[in-house]
Protein backbone atom coordinates (compact mmCIF):
# COMPACT_ATOMS: atom_id res chain seq x y z
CA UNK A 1 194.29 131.35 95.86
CA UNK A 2 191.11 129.42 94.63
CA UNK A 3 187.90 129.81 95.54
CA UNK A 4 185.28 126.66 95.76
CA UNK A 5 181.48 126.75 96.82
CA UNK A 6 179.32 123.43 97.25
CA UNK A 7 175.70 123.16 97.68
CA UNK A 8 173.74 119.91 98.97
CA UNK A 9 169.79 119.51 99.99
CA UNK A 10 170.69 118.46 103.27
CA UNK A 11 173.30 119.12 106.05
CA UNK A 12 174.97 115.63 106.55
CA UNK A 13 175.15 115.62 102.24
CA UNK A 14 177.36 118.96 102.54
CA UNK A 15 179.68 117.19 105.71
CA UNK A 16 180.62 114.99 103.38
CA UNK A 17 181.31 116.91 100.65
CA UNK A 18 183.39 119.89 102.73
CA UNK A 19 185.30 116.99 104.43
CA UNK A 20 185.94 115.03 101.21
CA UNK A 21 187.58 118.55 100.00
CA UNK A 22 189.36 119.36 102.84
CA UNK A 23 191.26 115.91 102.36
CA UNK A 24 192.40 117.56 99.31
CA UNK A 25 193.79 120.65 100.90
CA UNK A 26 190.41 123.24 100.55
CA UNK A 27 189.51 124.80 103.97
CA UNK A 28 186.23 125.68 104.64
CA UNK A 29 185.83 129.77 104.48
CA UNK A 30 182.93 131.31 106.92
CA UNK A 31 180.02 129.38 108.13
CA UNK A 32 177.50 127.73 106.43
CA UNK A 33 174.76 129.18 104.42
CA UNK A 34 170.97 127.96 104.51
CA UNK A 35 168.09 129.20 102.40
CA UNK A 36 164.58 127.90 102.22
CA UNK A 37 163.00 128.26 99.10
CA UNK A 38 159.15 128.09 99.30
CA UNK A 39 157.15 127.33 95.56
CA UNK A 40 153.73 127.88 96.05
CA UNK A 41 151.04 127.05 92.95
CA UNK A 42 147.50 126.73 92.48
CA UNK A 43 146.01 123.04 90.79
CA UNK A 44 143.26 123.69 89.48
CA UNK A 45 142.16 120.37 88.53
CA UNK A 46 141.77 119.40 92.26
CA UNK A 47 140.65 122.84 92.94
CA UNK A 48 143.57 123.94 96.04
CA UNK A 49 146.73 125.44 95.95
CA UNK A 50 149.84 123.12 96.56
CA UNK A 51 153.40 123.84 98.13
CA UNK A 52 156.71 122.30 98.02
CA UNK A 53 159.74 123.84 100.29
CA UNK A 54 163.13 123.19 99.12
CA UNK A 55 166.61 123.93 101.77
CA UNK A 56 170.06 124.40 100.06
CA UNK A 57 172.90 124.45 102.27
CA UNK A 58 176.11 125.61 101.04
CA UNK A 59 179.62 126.10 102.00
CA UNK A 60 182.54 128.42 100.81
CA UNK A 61 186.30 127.20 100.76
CA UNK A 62 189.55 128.25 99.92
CA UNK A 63 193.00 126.89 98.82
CA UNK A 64 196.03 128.21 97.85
């Protein structure tokens, strides 16, 4: 058996790359996984603190 995990930024991104690999015989393993990963950072040239939010979904499969 092999094991395959893909990651994209967004969710239509990740459709297409599960269903491109389950053209070539991988089948999707469990649901999808989401995390948000928040950066927060102080600029001090313009004196306030700045944020940027990042989502990774991902998606295990199998083949054998």
């Amino acid at each position: 058996m092999e094991y395959k995990s893909v990651s994209e930024a967004n969710g239509t991104s990740l459709d297409a790359a599960v269903n491109e690999l389950i053209a070539y015989g991988w089948v999707p393993l469990g649901g999808v996984s989401v995390a948000v990963i928040r950066s927060t950072w102080e600029n001090k040239r313009k004196g306030y603190e700045e944020s940027e939010t990042e989502w990774v979904y991902a998606q295990a499969l199998t083949r054998y």
